[in-house]
Protein backbone atom coordinates (compact mmCIF):
# COMPACT_ATOMS: atom_id res chain seq x y z
CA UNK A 1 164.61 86.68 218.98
CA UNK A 2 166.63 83.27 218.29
CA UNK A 3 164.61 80.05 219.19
CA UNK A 4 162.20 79.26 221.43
CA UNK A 5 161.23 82.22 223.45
CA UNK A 6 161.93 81.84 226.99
CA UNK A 7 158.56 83.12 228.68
CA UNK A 8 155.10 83.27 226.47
CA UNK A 9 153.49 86.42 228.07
CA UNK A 10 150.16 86.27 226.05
CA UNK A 11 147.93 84.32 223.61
CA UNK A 12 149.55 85.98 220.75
CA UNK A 13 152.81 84.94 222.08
CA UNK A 14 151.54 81.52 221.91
CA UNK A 15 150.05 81.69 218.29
CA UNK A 16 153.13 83.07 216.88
CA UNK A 17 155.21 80.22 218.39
CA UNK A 18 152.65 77.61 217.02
CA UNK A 19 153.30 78.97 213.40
CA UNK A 20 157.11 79.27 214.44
CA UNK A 21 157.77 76.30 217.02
CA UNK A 22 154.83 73.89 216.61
CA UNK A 23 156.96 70.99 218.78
CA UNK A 24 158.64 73.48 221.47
CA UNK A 25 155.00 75.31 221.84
CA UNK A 26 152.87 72.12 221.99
CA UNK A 27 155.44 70.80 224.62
CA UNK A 28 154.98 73.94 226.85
CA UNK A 29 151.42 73.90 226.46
CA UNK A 30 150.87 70.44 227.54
CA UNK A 31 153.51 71.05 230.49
CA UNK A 32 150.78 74.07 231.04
CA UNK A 33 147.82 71.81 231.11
CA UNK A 34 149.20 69.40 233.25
CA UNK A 35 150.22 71.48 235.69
CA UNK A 36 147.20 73.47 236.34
CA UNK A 37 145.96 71.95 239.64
CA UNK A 38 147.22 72.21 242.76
CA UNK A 39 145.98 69.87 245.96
CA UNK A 40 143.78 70.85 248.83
CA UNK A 41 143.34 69.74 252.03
CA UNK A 42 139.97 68.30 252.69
CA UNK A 43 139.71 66.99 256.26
CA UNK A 44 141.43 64.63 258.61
CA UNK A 45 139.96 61.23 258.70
CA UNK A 46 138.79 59.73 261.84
CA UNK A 47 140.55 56.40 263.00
CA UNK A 48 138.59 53.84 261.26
CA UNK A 49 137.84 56.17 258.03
CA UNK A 50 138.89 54.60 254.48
CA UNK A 51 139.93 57.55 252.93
CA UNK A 52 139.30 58.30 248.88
CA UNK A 53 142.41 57.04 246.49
CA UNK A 54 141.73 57.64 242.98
CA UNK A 55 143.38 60.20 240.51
CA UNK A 56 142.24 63.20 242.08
CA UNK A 57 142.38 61.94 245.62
CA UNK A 58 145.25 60.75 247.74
CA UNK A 59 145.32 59.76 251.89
CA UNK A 60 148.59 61.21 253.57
CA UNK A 61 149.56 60.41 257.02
CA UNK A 62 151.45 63.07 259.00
CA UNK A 63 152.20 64.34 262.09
CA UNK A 64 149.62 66.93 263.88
CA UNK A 65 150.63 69.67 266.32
CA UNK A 66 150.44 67.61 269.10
CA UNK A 67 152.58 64.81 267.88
CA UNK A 68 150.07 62.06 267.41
CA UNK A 69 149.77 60.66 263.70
CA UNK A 70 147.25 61.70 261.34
CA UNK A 71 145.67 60.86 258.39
CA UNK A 72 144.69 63.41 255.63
CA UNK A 73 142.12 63.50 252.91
CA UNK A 74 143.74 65.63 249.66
CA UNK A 75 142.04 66.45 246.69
CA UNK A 76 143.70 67.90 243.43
CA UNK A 77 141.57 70.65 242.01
CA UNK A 78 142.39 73.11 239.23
CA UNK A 79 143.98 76.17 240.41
CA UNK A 80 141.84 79.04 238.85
CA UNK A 81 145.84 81.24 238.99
CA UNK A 82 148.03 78.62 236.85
CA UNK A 83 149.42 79.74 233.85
CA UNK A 84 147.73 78.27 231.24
CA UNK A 85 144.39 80.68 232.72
CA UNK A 86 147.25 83.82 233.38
CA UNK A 87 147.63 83.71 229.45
CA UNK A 88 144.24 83.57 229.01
CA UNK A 89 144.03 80.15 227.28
CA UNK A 90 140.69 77.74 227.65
CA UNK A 91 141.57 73.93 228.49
CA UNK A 92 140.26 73.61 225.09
CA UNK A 93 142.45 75.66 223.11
CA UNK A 94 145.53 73.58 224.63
CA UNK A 95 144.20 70.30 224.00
CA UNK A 96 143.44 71.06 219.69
CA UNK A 97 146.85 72.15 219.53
CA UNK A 98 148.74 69.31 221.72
CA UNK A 99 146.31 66.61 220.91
CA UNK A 100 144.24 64.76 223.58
CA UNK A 101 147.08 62.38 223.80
CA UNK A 102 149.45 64.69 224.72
CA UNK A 103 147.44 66.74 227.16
CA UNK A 104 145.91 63.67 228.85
CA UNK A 105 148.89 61.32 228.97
CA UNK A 106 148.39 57.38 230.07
CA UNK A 107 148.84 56.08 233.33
CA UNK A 108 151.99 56.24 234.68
CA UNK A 109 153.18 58.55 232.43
CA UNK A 110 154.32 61.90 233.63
C-alpha cells in the first residue's frame, strides 16, 4: 500500500492509519463525524404554525400531491447506519483523535 488508503474497512484500519497518516486519518474521521445524521421528516405545519429553526431543525416549503404549497417540519437526527457506526467507532473515539475543534467545527464552517 502507497499513501492514504482509499477505503478504511475496520477499526484497525483506522489505528494503523493514525500511527501512519495522523492528518489524512483525522481528516476522514471528522468528515465521518460530521456526516453521521441524516434529516427526517417530522410533520407538515398547519397554516399559521411557526415552525422550529435551530441547528437540528429547518422549515421547508414544497409542493404536496395536490399542488397546493406546503410547509415541512425536518429534523436532523443521527443515522444509527453511517459509517463512522459501520466501522464500529464511538462518537468518542473520533472526537480524542480529531480534537473537539475539529469534530465540532464553528458556525458557518463546513
Amino acid at each position: 500500500m502507497r499513501g492514504f488508503p482509499r477505503y478504511l474497512n475496520t477499526k484497525e484500519d483506522v489505528r494503523i492509519c493514525l500511527q501512519l497518516y495522523p492528518e489524512e486519518t483525522k481528516q476522514y474521521l471528522a468528515a465521518l463525524y460530521q456526516n453521521r445524521f441524516v434529516v427526517k421528516e417530522l410533520k407538515v405545519l398547519v397554516d399559521n404554525e411557526a415552525g422550529l429553526v435551530d441547528d437540528l431543525h429547518e422549515v421547508v416549503s414544497r409542493e404536496s400531491p395536490d399542488g397546493t404549497l406546503e410547509r415541512v417540519q425536518f429534523q436532523k437526527v443521527e443515522d444509527p447506519n453511517a459509517r463512522i457506526f459501520q466501522l464500529r467507532l464511538t462518537k468518542t473515539e473520533v472526537e480524542v483523535p480529531v480534537g473537539q475543534e475539529q469534530a465540532h467545527p464553528p458556525e458557518g464552517t463546513k
